[in-house]
N, C-alpha and C. Protein backbone atom coordinates (compact mmCIF):
# COMPACT_ATOMS: atom_id res chain seq x y z
N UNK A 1 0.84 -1.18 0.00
CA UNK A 1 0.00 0.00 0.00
C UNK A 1 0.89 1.24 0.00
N UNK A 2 0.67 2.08 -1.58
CA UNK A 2 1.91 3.09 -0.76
C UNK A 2 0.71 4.63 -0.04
N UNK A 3 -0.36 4.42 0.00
CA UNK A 3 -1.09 5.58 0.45
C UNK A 3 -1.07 6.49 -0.40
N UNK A 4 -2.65 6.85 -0.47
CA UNK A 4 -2.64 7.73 -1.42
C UNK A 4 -2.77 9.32 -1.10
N UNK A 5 -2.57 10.56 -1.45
CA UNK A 5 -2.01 11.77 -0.85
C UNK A 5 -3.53 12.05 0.10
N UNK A 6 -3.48 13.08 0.87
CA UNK A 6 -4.31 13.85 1.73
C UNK A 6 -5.63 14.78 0.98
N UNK A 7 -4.73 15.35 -0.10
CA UNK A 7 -5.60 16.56 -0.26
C UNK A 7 -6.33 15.63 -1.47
N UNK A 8 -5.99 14.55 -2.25
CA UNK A 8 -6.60 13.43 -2.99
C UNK A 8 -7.79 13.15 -2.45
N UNK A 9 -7.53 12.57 -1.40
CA UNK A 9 -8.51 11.62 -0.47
C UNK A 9 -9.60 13.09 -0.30
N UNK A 10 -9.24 14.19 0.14
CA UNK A 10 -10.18 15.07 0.93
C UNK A 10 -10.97 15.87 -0.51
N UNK A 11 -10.74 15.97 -1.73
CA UNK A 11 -11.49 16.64 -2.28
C UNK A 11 -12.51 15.61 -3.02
N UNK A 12 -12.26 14.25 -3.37
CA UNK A 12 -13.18 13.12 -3.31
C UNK A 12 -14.73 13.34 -3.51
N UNK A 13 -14.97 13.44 -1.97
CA UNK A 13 -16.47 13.88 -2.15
C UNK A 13 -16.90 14.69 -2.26
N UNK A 14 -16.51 16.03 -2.97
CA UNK A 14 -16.95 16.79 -3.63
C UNK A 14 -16.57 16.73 -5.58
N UNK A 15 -16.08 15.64 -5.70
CA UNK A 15 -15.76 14.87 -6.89
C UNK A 15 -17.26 14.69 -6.97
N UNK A 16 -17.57 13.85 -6.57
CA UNK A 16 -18.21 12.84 -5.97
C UNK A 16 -19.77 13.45 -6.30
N UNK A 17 -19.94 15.07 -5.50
CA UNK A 17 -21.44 15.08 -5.89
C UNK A 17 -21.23 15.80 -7.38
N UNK A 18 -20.40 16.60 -7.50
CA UNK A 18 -20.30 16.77 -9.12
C UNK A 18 -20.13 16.27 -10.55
N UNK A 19 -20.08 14.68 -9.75
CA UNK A 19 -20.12 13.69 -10.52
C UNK A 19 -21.36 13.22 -10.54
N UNK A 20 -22.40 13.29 -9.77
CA UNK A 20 -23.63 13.11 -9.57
C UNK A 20 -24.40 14.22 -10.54
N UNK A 21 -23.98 15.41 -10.28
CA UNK A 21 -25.09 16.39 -10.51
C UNK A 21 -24.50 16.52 -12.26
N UNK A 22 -23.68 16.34 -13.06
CA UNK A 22 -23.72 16.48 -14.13
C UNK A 22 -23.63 15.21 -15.00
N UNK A 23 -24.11 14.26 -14.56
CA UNK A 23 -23.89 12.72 -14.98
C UNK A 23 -25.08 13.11 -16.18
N UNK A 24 -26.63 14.00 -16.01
CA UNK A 24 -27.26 13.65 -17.29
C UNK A 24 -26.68 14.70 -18.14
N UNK A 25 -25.89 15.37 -17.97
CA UNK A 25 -25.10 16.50 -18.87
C UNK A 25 -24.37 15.85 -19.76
N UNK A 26 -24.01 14.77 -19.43
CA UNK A 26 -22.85 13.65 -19.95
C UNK A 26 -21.65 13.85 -19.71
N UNK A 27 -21.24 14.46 -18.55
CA UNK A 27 -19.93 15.03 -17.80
C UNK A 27 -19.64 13.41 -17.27
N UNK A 28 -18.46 13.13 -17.46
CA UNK A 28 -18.05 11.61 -16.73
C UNK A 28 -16.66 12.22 -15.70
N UNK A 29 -16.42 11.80 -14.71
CA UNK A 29 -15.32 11.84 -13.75
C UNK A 29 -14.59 10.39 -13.79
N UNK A 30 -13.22 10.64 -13.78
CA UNK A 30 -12.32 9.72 -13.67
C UNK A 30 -11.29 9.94 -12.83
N UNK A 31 -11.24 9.20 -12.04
CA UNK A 31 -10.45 9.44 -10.99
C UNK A 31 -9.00 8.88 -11.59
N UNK A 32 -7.65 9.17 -11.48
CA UNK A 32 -6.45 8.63 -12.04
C UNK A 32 -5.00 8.77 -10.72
N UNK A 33 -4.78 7.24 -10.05
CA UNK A 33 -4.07 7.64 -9.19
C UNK A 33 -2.73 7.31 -9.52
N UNK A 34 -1.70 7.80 -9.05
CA UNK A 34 -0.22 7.57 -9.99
C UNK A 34 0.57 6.95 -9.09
N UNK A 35 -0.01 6.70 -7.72
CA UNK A 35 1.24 5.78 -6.83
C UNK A 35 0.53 4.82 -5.90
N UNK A 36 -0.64 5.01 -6.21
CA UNK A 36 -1.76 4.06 -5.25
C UNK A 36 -2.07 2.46 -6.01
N UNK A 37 -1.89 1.43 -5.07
CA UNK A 37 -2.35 0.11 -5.13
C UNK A 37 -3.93 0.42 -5.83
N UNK A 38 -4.37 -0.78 -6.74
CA UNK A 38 -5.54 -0.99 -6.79
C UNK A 38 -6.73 -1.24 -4.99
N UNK A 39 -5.90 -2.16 -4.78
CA UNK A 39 -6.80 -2.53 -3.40
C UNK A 39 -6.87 -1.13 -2.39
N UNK A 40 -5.89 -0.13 -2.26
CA UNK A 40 -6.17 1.01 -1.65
C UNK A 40 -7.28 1.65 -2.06
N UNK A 41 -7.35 2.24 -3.60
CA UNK A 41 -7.94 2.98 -4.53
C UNK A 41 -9.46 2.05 -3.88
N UNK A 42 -9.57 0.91 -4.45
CA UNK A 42 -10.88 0.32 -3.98
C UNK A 42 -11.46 0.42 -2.19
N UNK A 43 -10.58 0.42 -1.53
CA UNK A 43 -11.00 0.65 -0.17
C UNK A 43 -11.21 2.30 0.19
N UNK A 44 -10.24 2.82 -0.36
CA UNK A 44 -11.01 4.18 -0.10
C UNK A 44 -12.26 4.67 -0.85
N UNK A 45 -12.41 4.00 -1.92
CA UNK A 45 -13.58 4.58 -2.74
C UNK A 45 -14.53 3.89 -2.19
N UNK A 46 -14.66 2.74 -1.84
CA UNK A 46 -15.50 1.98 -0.88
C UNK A 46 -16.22 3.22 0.33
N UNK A 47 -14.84 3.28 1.29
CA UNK A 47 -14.95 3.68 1.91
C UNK A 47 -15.89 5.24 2.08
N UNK A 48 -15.44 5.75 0.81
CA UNK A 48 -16.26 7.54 0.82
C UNK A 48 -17.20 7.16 0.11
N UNK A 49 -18.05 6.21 -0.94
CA UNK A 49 -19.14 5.77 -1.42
C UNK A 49 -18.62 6.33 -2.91
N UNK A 50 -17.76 6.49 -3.45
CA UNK A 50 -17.53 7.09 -4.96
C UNK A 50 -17.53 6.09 -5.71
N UNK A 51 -18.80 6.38 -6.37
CA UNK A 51 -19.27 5.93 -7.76
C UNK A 51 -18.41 6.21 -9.04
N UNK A 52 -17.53 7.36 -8.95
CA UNK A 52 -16.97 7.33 -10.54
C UNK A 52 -15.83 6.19 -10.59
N UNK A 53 -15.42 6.27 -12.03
CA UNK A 53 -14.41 5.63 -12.32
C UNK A 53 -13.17 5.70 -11.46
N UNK A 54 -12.30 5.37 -10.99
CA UNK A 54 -11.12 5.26 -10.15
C UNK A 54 -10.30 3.96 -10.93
N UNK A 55 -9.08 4.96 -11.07
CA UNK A 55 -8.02 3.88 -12.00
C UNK A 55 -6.42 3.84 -11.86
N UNK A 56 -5.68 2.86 -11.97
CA UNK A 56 -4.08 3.38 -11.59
C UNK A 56 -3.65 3.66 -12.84
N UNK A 57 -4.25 3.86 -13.57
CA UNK A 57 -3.62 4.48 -15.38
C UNK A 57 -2.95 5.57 -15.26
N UNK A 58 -1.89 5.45 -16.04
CA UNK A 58 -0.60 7.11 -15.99
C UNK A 58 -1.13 7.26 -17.44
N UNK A 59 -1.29 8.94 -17.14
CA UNK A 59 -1.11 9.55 -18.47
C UNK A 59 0.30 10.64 -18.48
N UNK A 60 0.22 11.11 -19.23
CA UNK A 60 1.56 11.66 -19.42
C UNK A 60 0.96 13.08 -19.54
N UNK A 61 1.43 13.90 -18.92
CA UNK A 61 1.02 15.07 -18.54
C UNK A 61 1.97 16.20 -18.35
N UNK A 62 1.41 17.85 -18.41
CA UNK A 62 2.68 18.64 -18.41
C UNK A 62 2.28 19.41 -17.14
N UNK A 63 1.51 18.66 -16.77
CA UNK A 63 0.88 19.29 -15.18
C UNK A 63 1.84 18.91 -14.02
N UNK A 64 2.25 19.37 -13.19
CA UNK A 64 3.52 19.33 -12.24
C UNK A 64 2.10 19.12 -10.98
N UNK A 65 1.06 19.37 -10.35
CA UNK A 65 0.55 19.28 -9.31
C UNK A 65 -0.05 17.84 -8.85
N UNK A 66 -0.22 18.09 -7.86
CA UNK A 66 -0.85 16.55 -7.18
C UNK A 66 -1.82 17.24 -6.12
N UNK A 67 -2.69 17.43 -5.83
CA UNK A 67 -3.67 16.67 -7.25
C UNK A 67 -3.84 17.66 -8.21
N UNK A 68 -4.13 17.15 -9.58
CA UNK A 68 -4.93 18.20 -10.36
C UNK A 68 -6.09 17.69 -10.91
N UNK A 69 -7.36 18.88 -11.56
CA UNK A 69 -8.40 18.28 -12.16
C UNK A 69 -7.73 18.85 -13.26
N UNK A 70 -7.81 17.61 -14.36
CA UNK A 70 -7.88 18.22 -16.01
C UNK A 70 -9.07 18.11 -16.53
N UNK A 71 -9.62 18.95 -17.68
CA UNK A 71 -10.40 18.07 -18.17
C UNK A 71 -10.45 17.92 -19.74
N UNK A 72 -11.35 16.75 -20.11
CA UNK A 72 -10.94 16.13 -21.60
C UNK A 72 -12.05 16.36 -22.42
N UNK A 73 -12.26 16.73 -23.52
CA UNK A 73 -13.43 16.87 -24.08
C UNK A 73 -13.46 15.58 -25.23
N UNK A 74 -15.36 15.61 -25.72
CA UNK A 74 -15.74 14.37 -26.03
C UNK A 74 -14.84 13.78 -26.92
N UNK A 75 -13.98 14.40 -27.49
CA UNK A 75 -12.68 13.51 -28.96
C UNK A 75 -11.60 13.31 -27.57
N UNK A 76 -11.49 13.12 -26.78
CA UNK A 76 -10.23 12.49 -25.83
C UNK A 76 -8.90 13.92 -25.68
N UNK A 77 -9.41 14.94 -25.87
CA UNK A 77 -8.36 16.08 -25.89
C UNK A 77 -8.06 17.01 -24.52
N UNK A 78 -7.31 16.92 -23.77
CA UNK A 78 -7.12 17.38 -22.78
C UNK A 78 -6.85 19.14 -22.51
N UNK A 79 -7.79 19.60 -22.14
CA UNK A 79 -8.04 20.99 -22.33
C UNK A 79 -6.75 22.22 -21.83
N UNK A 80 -6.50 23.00 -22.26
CA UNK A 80 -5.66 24.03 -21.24
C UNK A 80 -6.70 24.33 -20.07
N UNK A 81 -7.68 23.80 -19.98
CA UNK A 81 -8.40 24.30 -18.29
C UNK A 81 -7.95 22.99 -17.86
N UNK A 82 -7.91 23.63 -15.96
CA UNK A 82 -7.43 22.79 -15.51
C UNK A 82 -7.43 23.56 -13.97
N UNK A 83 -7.80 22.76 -13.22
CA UNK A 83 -7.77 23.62 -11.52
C UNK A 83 -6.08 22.75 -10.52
N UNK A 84 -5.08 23.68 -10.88
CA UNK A 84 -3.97 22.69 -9.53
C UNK A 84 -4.32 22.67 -8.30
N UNK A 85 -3.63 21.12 -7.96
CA UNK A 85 -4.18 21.54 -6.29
C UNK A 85 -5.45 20.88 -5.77
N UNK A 86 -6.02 21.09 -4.84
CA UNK A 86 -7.21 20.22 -4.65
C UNK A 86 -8.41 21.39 -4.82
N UNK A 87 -9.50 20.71 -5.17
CA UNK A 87 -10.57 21.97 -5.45
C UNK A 87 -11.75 21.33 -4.38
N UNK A 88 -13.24 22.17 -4.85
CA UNK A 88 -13.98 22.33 -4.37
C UNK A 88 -15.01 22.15 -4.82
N UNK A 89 -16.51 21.82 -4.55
CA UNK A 89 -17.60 21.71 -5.31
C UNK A 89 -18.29 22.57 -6.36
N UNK A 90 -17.94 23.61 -5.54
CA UNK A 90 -17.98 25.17 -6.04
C UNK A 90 -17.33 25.26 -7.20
N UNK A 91 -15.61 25.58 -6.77
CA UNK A 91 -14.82 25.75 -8.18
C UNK A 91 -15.35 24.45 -9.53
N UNK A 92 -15.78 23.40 -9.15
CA UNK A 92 -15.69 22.49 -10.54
C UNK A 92 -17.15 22.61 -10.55
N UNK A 93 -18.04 23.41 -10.34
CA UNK A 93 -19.04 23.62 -10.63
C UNK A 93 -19.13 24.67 -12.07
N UNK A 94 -18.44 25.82 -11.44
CA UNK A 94 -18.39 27.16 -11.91
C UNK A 94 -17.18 26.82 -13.42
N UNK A 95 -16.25 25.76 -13.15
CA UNK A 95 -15.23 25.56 -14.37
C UNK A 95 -16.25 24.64 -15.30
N UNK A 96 -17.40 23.78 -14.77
CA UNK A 96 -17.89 23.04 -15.76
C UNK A 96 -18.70 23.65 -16.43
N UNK A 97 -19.43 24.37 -15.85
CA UNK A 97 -20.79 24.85 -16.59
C UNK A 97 -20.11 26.30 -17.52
N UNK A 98 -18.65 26.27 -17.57
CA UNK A 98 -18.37 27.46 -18.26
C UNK A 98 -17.88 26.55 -19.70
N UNK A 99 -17.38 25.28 -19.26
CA UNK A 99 -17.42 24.41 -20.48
C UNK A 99 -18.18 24.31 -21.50
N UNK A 100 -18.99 23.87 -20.58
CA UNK A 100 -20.36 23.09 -21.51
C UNK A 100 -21.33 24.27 -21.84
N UNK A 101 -21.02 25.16 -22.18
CA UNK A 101 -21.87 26.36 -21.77
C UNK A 101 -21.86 26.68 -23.58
């Protein structure tokens, strides 16, 4: 188990309802951890009730933060938006609906 970071674990469930509230928008969340065991990843997501995807897949990235949200639009293209750091329900509220907007 190498444990997965703090501010990871703590912004989660607010992943979590924003993954809820734009699911009929067709907004999908993917969780992507870069040093965490599968069996961790599954016990903590267990543990906080998160429904999205959660995966140990590396992508290759020019993002230096832990955590970051990126996000990808429907052709698989990874946007210059992007929140470093851990966010909030609020902030990925206000960054999505400026997306899809």
């Amino acid at each position: 188990m190498n444990y997965m970071c703090g501010p990871c674990i703590e912004e989660m469930p607010d992943l979590e309802k924003v993954s809820k509230a734009y699911e009929r928008k067709g907004v999908e969340f993917i969780g992507l951890t870069l040093d965490s065991d599968e069996e961790e990843v599954k016990a903590i997501s267990d543990q906080l009730g998160i429904s999205y995807a959660l995966t140990k897949e590396h992508i290759s990235s020019k993002f230096d933060y832990v955590p970051v949200t990126l996000f990808v639009d429907s052709n698989g293209r990874v946007l210059d938006t992007f929140i470093p750091g851990g966010t909030t329900e609020s902030d990925l509220n206000k960054v999505i609906d400026n997306l899809i907007k």
